[in-house]
Protein backbone atom coordinates (compact mmCIF):
# COMPACT_ATOMS: atom_id res chain seq x y z
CA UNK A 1 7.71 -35.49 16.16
CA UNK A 2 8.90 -33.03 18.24
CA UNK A 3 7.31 -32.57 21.89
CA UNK A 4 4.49 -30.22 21.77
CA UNK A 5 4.92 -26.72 23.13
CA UNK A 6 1.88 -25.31 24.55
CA UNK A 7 1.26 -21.00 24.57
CA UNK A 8 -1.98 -19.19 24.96
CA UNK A 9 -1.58 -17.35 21.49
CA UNK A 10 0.25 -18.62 18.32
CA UNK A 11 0.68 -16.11 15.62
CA UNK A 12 1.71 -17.24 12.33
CA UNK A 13 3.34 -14.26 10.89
CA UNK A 14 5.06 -11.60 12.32
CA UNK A 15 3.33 -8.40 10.35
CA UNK A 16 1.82 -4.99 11.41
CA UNK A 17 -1.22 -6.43 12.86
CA UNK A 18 0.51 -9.72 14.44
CA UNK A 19 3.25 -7.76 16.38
CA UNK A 20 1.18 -5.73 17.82
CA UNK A 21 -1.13 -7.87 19.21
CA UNK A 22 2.04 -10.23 20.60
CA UNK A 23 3.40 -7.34 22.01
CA UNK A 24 -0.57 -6.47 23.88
CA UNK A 25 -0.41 -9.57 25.06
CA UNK A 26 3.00 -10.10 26.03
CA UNK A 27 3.09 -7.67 28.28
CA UNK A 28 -0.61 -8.27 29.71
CA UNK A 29 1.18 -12.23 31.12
CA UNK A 30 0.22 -14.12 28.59
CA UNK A 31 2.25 -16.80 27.24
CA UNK A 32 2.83 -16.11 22.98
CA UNK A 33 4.69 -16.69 20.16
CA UNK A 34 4.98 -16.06 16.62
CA UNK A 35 6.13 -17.75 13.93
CA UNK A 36 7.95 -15.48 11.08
CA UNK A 37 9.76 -17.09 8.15
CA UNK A 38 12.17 -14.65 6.57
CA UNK A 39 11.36 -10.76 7.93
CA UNK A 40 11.60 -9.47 11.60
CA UNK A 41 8.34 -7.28 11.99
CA UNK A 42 7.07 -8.44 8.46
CA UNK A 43 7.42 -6.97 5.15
CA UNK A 44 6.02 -3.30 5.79
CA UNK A 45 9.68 -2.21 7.69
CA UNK A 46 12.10 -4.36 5.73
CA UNK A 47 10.74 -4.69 1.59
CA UNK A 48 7.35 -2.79 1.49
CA UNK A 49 6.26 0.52 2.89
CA UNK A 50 9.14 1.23 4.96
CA UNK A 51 11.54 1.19 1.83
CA UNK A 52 10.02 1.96 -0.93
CA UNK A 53 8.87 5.51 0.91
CA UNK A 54 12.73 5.89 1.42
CA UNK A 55 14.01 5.41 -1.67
CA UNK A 56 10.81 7.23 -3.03
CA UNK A 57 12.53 10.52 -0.69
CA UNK A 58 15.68 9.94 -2.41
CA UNK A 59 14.15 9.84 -5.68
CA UNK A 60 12.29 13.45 -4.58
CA UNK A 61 15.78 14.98 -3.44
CA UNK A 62 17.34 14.17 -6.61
CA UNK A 63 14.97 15.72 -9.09
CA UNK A 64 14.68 19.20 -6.19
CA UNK A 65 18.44 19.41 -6.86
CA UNK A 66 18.37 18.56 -10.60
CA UNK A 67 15.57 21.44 -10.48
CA UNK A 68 17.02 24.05 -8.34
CA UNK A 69 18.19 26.56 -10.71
CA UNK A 70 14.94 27.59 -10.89
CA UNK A 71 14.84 28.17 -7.39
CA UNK A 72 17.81 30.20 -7.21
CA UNK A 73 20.47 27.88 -6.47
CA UNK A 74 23.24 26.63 -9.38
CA UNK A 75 24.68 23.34 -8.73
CA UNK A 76 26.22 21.24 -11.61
CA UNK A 77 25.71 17.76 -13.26
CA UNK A 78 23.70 15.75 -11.32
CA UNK A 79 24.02 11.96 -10.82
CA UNK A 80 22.49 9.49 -8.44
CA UNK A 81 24.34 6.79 -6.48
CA UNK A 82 21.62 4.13 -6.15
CA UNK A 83 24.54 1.90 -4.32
CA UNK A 84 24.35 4.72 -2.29
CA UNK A 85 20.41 5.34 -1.91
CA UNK A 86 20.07 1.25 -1.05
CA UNK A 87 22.86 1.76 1.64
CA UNK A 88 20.82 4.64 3.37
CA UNK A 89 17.32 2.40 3.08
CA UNK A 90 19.10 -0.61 4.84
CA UNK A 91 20.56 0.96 7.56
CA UNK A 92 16.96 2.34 7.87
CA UNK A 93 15.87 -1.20 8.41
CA UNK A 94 18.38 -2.61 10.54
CA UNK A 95 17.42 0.20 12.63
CA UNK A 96 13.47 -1.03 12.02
CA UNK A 97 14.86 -4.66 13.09
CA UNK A 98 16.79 -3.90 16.19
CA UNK A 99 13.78 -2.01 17.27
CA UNK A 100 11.79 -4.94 17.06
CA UNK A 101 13.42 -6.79 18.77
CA UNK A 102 13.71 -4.93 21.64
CA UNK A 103 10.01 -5.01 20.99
CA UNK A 104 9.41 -8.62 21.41
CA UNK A 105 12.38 -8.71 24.13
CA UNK A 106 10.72 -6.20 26.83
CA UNK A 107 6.88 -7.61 25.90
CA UNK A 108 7.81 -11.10 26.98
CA UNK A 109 6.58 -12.03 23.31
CA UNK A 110 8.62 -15.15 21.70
CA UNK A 111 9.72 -14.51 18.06
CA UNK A 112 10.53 -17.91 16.59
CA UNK A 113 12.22 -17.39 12.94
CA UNK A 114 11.29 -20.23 10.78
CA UNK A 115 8.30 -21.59 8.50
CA UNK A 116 5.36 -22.68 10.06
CA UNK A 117 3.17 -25.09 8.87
CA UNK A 118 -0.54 -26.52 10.55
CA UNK A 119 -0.45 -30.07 10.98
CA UNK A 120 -3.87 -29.89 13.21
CA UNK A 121 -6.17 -26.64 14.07
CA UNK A 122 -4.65 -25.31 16.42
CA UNK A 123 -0.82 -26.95 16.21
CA UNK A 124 1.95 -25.88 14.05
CA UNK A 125 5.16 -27.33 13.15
CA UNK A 126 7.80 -24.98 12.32
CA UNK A 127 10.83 -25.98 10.17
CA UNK A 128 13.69 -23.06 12.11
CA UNK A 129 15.86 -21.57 10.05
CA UNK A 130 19.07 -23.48 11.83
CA UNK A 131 17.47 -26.58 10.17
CA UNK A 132 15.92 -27.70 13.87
CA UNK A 133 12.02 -28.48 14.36
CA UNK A 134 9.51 -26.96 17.20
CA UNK A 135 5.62 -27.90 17.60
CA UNK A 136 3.49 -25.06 19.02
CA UNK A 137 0.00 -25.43 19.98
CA UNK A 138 -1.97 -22.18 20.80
CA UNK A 139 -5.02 -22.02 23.18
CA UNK A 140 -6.08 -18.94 20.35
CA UNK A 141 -4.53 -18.45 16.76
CA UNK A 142 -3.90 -15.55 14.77
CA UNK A 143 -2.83 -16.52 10.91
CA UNK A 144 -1.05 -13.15 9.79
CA UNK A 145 0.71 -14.36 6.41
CA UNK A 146 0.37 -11.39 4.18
CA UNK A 147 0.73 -11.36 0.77
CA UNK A 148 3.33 -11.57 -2.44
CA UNK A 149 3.32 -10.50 -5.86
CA UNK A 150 1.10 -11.68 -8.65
CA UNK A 151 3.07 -12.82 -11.76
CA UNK A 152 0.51 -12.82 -14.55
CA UNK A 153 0.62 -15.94 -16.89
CA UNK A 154 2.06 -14.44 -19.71
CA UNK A 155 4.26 -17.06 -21.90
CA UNK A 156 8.20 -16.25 -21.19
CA UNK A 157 7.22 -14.02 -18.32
CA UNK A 158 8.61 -16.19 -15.07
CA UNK A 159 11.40 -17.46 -17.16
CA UNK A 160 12.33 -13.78 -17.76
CA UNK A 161 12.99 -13.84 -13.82
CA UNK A 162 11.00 -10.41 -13.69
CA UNK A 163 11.48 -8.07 -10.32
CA UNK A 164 9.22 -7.43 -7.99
CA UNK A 165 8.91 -4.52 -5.57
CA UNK A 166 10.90 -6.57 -3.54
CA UNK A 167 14.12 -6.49 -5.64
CA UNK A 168 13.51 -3.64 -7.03
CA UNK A 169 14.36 -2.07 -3.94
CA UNK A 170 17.51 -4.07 -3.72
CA UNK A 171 18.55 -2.55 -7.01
CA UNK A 172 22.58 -0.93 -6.35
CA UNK A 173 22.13 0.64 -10.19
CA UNK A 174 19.48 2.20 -12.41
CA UNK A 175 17.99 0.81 -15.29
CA UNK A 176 18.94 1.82 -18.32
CA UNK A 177 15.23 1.17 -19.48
CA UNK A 178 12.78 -0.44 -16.67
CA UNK A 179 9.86 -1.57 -18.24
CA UNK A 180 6.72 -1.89 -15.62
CA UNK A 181 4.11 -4.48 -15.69
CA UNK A 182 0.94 -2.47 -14.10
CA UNK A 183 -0.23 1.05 -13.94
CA UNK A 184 -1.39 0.70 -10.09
CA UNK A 185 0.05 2.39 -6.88
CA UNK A 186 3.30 0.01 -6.69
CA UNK A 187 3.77 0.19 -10.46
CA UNK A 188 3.45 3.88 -10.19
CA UNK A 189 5.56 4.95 -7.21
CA UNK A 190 8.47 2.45 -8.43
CA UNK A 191 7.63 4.44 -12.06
CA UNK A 192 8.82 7.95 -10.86
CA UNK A 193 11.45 6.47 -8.37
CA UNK A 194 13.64 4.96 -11.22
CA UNK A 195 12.94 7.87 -13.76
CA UNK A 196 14.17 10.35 -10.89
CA UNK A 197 17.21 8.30 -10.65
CA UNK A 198 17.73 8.46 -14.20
CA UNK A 199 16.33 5.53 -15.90
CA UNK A 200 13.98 5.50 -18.74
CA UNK A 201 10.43 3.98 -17.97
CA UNK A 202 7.55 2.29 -19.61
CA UNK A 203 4.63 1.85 -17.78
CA UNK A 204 2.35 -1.11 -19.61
CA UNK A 205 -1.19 -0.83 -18.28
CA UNK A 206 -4.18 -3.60 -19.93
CA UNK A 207 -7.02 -0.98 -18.66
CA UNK A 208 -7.69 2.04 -20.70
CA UNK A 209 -6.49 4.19 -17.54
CA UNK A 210 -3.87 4.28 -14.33
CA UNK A 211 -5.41 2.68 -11.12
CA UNK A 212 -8.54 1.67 -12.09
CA UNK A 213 -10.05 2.15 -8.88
CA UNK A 214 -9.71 6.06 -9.23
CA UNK A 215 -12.07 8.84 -11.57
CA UNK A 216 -11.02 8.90 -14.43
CA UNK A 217 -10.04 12.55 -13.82
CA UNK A 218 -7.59 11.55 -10.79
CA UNK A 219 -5.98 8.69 -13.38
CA UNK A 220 -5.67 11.67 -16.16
CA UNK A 221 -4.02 13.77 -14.12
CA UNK A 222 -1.66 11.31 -12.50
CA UNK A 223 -1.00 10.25 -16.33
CA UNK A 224 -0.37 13.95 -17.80
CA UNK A 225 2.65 14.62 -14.33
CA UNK A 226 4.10 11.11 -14.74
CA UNK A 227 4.14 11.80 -18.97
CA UNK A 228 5.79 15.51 -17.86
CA UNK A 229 8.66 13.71 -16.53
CA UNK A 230 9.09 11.40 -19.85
CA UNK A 231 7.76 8.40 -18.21
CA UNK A 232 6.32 6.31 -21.19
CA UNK A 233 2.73 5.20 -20.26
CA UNK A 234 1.33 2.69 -22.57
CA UNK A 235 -2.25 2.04 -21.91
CA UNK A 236 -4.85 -0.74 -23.69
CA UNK A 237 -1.78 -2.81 -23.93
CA UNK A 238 -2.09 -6.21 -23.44
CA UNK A 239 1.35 -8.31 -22.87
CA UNK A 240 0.99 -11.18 -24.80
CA UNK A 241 4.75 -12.98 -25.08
CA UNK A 242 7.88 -11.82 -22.89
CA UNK A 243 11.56 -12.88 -24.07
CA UNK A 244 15.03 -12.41 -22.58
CA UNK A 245 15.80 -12.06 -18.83
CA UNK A 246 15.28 -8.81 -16.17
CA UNK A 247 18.69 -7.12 -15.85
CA UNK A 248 20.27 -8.13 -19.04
CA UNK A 249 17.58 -7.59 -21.94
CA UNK A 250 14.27 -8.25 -22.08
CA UNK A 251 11.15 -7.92 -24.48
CA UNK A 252 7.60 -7.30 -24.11
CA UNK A 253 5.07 -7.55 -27.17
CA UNK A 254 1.83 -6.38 -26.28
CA UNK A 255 -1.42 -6.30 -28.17
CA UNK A 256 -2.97 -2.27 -28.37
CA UNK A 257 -5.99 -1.38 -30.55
CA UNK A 258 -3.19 -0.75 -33.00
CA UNK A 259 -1.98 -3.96 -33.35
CA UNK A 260 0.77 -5.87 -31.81
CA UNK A 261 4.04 -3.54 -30.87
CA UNK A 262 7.32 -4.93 -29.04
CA UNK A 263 8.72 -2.93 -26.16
CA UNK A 264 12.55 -3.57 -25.50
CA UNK A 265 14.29 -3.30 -22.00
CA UNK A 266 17.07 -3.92 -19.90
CA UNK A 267 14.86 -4.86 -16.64
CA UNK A 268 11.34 -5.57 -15.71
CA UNK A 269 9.20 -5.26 -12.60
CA UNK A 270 5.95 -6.90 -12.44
CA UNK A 271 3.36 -4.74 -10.74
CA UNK A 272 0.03 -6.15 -11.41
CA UNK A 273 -1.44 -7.15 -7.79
CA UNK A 274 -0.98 -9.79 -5.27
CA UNK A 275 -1.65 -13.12 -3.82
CA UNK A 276 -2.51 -14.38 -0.21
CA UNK A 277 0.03 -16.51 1.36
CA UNK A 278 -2.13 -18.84 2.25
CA UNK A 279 -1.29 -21.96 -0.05
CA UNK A 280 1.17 -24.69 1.41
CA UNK A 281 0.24 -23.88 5.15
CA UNK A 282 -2.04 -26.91 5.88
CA UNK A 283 -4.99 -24.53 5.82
CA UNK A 284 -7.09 -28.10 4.81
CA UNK A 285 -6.12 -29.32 8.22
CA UNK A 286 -7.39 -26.99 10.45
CA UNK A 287 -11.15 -26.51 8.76
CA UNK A 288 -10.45 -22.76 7.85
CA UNK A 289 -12.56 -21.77 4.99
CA UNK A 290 -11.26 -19.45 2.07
CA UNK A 291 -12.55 -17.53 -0.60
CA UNK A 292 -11.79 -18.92 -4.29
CA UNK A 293 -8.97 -16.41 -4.59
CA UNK A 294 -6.95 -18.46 -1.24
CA UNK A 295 -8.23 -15.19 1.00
CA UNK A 296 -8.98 -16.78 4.56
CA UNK A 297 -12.77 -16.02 5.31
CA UNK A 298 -13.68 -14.39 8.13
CA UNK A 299 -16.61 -12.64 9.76
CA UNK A 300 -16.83 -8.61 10.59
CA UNK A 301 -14.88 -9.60 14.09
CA UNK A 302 -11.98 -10.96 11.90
CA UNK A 303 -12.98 -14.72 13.40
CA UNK A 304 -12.29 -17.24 10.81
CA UNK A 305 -15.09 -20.68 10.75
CA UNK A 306 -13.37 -22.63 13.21
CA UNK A 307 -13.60 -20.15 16.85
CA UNK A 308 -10.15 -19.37 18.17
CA UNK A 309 -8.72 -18.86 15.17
CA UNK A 310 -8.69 -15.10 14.07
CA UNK A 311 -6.68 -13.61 10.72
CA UNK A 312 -5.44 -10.28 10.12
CA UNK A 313 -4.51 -8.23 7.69
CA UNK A 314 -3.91 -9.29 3.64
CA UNK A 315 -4.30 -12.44 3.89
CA UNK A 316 -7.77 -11.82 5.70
CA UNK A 317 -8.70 -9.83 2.50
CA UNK A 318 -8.68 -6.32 4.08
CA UNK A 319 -7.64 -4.03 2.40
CA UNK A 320 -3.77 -3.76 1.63
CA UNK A 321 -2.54 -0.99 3.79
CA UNK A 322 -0.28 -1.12 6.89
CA UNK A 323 -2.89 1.23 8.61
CA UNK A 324 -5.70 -1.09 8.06
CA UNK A 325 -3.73 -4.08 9.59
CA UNK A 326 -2.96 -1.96 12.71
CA UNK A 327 -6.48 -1.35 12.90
CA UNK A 328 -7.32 -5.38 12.54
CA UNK A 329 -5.26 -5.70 15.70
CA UNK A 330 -7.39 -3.54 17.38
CA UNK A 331 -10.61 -5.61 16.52
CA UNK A 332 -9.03 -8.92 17.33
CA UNK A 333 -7.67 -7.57 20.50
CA UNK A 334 -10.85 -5.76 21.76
CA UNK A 335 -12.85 -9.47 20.99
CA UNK A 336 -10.57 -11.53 22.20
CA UNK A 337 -11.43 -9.67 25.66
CA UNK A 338 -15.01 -10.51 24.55
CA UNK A 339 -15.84 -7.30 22.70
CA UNK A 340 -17.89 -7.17 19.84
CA UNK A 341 -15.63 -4.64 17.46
CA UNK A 342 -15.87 -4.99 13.76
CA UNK A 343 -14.77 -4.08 10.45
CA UNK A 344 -18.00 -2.57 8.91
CA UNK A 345 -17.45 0.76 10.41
CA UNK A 346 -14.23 1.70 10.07
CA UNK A 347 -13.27 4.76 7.43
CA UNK A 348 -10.62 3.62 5.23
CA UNK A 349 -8.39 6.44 3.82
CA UNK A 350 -5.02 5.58 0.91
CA UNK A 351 -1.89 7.18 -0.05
CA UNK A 352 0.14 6.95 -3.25
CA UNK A 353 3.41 8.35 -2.20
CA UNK A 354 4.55 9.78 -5.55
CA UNK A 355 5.39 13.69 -6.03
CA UNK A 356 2.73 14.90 -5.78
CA UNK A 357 0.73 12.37 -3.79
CA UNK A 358 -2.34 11.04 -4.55
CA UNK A 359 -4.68 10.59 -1.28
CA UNK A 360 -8.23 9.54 -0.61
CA UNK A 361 -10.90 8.45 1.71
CA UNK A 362 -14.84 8.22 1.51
CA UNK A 363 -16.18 7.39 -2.06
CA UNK A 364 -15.58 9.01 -5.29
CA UNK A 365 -17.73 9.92 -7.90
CA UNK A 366 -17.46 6.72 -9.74
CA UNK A 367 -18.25 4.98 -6.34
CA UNK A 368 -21.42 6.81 -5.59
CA UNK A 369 -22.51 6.69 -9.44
CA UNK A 370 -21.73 2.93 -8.80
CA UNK A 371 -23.93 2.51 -5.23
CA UNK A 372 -26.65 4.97 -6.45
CA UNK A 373 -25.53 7.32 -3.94
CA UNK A 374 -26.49 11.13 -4.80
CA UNK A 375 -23.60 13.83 -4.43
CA UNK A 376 -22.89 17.14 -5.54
CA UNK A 377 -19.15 17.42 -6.28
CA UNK A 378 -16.74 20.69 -5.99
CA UNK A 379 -13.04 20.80 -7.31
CA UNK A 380 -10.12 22.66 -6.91
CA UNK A 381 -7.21 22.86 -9.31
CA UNK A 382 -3.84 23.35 -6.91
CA UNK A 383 -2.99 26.39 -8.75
CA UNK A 384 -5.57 28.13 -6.37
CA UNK A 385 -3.88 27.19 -3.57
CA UNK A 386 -1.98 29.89 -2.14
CA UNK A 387 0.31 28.31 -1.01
CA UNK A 388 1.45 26.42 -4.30
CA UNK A 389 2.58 29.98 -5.42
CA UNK A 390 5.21 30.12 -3.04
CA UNK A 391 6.41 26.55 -3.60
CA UNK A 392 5.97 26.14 -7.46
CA UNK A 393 3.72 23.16 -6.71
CA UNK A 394 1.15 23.52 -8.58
CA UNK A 395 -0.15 20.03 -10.51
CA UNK A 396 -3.28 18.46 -9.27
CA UNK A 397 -6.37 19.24 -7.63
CA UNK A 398 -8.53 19.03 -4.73
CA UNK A 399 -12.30 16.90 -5.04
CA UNK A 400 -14.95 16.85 -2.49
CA UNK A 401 -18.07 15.05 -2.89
CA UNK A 402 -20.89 15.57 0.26
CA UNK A 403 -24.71 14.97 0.28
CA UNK A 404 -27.23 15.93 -2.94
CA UNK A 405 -29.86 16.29 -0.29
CA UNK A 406 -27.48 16.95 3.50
CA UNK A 407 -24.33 18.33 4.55
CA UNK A 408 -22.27 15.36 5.46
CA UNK A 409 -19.27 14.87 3.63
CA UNK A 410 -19.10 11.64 2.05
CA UNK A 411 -15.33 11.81 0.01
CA UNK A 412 -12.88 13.56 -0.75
CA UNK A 413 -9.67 13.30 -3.10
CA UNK A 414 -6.22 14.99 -3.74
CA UNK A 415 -3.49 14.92 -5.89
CA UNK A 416 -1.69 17.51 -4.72
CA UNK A 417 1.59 18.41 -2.09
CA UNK A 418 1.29 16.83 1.36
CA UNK A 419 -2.33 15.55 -0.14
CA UNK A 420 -2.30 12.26 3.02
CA UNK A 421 -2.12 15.46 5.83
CA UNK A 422 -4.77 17.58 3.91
CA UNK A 423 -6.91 14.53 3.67
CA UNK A 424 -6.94 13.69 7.34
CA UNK A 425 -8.21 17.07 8.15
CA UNK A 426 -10.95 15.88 5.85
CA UNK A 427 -11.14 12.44 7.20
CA UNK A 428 -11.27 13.93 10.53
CA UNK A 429 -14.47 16.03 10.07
CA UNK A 430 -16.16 12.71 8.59
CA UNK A 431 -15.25 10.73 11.65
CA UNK A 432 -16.94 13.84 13.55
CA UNK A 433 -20.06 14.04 11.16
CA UNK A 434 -19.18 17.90 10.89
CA UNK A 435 -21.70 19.39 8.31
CA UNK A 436 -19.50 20.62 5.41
CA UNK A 437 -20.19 24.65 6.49
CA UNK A 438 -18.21 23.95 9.38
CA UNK A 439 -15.07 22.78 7.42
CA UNK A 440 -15.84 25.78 4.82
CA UNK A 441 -16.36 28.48 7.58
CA UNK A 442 -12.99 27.24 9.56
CA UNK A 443 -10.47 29.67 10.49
CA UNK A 444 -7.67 27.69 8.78
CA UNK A 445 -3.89 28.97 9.16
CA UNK A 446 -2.04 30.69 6.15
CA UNK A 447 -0.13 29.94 3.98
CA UNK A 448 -0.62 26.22 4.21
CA UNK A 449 -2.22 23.34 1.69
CA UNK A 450 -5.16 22.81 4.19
CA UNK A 451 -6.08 26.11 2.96
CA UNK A 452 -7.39 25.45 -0.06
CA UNK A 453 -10.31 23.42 2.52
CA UNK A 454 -11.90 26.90 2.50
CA UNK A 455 -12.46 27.87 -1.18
CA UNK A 456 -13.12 23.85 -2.25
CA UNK A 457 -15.75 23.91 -0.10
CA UNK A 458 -17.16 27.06 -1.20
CA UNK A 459 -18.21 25.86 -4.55
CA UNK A 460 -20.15 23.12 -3.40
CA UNK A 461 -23.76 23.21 -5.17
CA UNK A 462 -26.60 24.55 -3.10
CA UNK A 463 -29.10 21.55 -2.74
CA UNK A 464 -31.25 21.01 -5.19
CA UNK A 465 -35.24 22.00 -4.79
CA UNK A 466 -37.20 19.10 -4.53
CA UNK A 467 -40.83 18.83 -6.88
């Protein structure tokens, strides 16, 4: 075995959360490394958020230009270059990579590139990718693994070598008919890419609505704009058999209330969740606990059951946004100094990135039906939004739920343009406790989406009188 390299923090994993605690501590003296197998900086800059929300811009310029007549300018036949569009995205990450490691350069942080594997608690052997061995041992550990893909087990479906977000975004040509596995936020966003670059889609969704997490109102709406751009959306449908193989032809019978239906293709993406990486890491040797879905367990300080050894991010089982890891390095930072920061406090907020986006934070009205939390509700169709009248953007609404019985703005919801910078004005006056009046009575600029703050909040209920 190779001789055993001692540093005062091993990372396993080089995403959000990871680099940015190397890079704290690099530059604070202390001696670290991390271990990443395949992506400099992780998967958010070079197959996940990164990309997809730049080919997602490419897919929005095409359809403004295949819709600009009605704006006043004539252009002629449009086409899309997807070669093209996967050119721009991966100069946009080699761009993301050199950055990074200029990062890890000027920290003093060590970026091996290879897979790591525990052989004891604290020590890791990592295989490099130039077929060479190294043995780290860290004083403190930080597992940072992420996540990948679910692939359902539906008979013919791996054999059918299905994509993934991952290589869908590595796609030089459109589909000539991309059938989607999963009517959730990856499933959705990859939906209206490929129809904007002039594929035909089919969206197959078991649940009797798109992104179950949502009000059923949200889902509708998100259903009726996808639907107005011919996207297929087949919900209740069960895939039961798959035949053929992704980017040649390929066949999915499902199983509806109607009976059993075959849906023909010439690729398929599989958008139905995702799995911790934590399998095949020698978890069993270090005395780790998970959760019965392989999600590391950890307390509200993000400290796994053996001390010293902290996770972040997906693997960790927060939730699965960029944002949230960022904040995870914060907490494991702060206590590895000996604070005391945790997880139960934070406000979440989320962002679907289609046109329009959907955004949220706080609960919803299913939620507080759900916790048995009171509300009174107000909603705004974007139509009232004086600004959509200038822009033509008029689909979706505005949703606000605050107290039955106070002021305090428990949630709020948009589908709507530039919905993820309305809702941090929103998320902003929760963070503040601002009693909704004060949001209402604000002296908000015009002609802008924020706007429509003023009027949403105006029809909120007057609070009940108690008997």
């Amino acid at each position: 075995m190779s001789e055993v390299e001692e540093v005062d923090t091993l990372i396993l994993g080089s995403g959000q959360g990871g680099k940015l605690l190397a890079w704290h501590l690099g530059r604070t003296g202390k001696k670290v490394a991390v271990v990443e197998r395949r992506w400099v900086g992780g998967s958010c800059p070079a197959v996940a958020c990164l990309p997809s929300k730049n080919e997602l811009w490419s897919a929005k310029v095409a359809h403004t230009v295949r819709n600009a007549a009605k704006f006043g300018t004539e252009t002629g036949a449009v086409k899309t270059n997807v070669d093209l569009v996967r050119k721009r995205k991966r100069d946009m990450v080699d761009r993301e990579i050199a950055l990074h490691l200029n990062l890890y350069k000027e920290s003093g942080a060590e970026l091996i590139m290879g897979s790591g594997q525990f052989i004891a608690p604290k020590t890791i052997e990592v295989s490099l990718n130039d077929g060479s061995t190294r043995v780290l041992k860290g004083e403190e550990v930080v597992i940072n693994v992420g996540s990948h893909a679910l692939i359902p087990d539906v008979p013919g479906l791996s054999e059918a070598r299905p994509l993934t977000h991952i290589e869908a975004l590595e796609l030089d040509y459109a589909p000539e008919h991309l059938i989607i596995l999963g009517g959730g936020y990856v499933g959705i966003e990859m939906a209206q890419t490929y129809r904007r670059f002039g594929s035909r889609v089919t969206i197959i969704e078991p649940a009797h609505q798109l992104m179950g997490r949502e009000d059923a109102d949200i889902a509708e709406e998100m259903r009726r704009i996808l639907a107005a751009e011919q996207i297929e959306i087949l919900l209740g449908a069960e895939p039961t058999v798959v035949q053929g193989l992704s980017g040649d032809k390929v066949a999915v019978e499902i199983r509806t209330s109607e009976g059993v239906r075959k849906i023909e293709g010439s690729d398929l993406l599989v958008a139905t969740g995702r799995v911790p990486n934590t399998a095949g890491i020698g978890l069993d040797l270090t005395g780790v606990e998970t959760t019965d879905r392989g999600f590391i367990r950890v307390d509200e300080r993000l400290q796994t059951s053996v001390p010293g050894i902290w996770a972040i991010g997906e693997c960790a089982g927060s939730p699965q946004f960029t944002h949230v890891s960022v904040d995870d390095f914060r907490i494991v930072r702060d206590n590895m100094a000996g604070g005391n920061r945790r997880t139960s406090d934070r406000l979440i907020p989320h962002v679907m990135f289609t046109d329009p986006p959907l955004a949220r934070v706080g609960i919803d009205e299913g939620e507080a039906r759900r916790q048995g939390v009171a509300v009174r509700v107000a909603k705004l169709p974007m139509s009232n939004v004086l600004r959509t009248n200038a822009t033509d953007e008029t689909d979706g609404f505005m949703k606000i739920a605050v107290g039955a019985q106070d002021d305090r703005i428990l949630g709020f919801s948009m589908i709507g343009a530039e919905a993820g910078e309305v809702m941090t004005a929103v998320q902003t006056a929760m963070l503040a406790a601002l009693p909704y009046p004060r949001l209402r009575d604000a002296v908000i600029a015009h002609l802008t989406y924020a706007e429509g703050l003023g009027p949403l909040l105006g029809q909120i209920p007057a609070i009940a009188a108690s008997h």
